[in-house]
C-alpha atoms as a PDB file:
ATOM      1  CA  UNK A   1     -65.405  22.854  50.712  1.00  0.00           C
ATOM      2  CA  UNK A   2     -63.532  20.097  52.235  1.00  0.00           C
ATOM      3  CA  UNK A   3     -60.273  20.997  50.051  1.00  0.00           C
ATOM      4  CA  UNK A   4     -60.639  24.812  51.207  1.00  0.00           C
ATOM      5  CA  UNK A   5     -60.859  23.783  54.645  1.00  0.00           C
ATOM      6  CA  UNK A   6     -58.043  21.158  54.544  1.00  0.00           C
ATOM      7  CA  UNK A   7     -55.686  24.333  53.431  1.00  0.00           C
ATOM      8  CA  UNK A   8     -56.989  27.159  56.153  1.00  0.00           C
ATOM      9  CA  UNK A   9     -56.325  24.460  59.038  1.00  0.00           C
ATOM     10  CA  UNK A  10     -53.180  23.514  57.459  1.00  0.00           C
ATOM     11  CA  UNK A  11     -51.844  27.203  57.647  1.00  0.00           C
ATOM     12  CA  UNK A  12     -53.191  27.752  60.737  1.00  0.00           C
ATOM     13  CA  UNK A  13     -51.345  24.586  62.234  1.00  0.00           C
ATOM     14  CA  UNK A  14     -48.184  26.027  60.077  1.00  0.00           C
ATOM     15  CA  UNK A  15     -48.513  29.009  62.341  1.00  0.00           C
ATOM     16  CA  UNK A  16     -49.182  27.160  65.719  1.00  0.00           C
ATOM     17  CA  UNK A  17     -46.112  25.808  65.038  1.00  0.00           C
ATOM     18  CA  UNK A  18     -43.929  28.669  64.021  1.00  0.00           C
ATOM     19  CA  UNK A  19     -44.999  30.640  67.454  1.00  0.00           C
ATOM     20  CA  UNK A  20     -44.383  27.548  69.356  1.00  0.00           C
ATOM     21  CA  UNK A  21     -40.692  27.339  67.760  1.00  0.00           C
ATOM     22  CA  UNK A  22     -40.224  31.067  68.275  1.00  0.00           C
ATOM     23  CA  UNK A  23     -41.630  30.535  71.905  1.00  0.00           C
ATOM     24  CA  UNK A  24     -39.540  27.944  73.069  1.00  0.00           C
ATOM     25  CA  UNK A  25     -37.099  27.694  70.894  1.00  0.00           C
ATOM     26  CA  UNK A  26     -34.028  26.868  73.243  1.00  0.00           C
ATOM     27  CA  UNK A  27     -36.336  23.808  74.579  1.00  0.00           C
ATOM     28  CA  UNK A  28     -36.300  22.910  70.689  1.00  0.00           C
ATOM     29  CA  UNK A  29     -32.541  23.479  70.797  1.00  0.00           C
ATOM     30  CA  UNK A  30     -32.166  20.679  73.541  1.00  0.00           C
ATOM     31  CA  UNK A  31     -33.888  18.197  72.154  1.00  0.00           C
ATOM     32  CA  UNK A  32     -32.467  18.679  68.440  1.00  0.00           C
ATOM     33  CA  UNK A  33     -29.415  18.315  70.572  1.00  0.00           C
ATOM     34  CA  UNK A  34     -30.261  15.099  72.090  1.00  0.00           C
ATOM     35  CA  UNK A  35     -31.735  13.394  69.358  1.00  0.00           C
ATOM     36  CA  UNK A  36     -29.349  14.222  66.613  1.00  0.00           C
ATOM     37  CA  UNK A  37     -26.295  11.760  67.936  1.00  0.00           C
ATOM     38  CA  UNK A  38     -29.429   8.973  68.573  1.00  0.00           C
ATOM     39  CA  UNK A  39     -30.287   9.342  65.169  1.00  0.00           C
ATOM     40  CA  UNK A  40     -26.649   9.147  63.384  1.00  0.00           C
ATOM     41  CA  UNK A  41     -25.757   5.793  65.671  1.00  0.00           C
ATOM     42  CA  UNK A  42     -29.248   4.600  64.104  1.00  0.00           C
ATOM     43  CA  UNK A  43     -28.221   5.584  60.438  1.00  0.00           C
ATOM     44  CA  UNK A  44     -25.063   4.565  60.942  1.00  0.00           C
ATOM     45  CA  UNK A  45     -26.339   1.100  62.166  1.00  0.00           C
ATOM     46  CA  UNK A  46     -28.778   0.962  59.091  1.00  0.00           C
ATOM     47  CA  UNK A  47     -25.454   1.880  57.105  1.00  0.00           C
ATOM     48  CA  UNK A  48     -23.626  -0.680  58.115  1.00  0.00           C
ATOM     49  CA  UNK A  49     -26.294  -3.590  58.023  1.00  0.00           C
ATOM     50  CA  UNK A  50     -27.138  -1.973  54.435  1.00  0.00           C
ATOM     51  CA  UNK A  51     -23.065  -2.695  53.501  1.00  0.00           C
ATOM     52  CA  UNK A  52     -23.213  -6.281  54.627  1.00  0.00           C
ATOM     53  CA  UNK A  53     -25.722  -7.209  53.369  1.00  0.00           C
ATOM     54  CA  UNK A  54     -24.662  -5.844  49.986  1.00  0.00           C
ATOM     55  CA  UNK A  55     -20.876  -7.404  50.376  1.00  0.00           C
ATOM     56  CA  UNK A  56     -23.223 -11.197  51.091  1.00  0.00           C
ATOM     57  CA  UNK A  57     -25.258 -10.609  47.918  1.00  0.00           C
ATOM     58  CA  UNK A  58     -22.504  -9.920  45.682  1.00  0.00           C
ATOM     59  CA  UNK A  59     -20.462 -12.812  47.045  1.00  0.00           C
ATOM     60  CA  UNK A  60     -23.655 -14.881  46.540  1.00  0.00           C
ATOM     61  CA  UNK A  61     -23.508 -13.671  42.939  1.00  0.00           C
ATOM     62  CA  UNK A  62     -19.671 -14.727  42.765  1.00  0.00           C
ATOM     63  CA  UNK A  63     -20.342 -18.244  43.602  1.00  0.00           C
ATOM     64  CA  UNK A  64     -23.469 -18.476  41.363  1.00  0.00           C
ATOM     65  CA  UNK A  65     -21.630 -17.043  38.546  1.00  0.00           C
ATOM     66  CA  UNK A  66     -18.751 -19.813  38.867  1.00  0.00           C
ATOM     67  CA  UNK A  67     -21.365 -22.691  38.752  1.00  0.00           C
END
């Protein structure tokens, strides 16, 4: 029963949600708005750290490799 029941409140939450986006829909619009540019400085941030760190382990490599 538990499996059953896990599935009916799942689409019944799926459905909450779909009238809530249909409901207020240009609140959703302002914070998608607002949170988008927050989240691409963060990923670009991650990016860029990612990139380093990469360009330190293969010049880590370099010198290991002429020893």
């Amino acid at each position: 029963m538990g499996k059953y029941a896990g599935v009916v409140v799942g689409a019944i939450v799926v459905l909450l949600g779909l009238a809530g986006i249909l409901a207020w829909r240009h609140e959703l619009v302002s914070i998608i708005k607002g949170t988008v540019p927050a989240m691409m400085v963060f990923g670009g941030v991650i990016a860029v750290i990612a990139g380093l760190s990469e360009i330190k382990d293969e010049a880590a490599a370099k010198k290991e490799d002429k020893k």
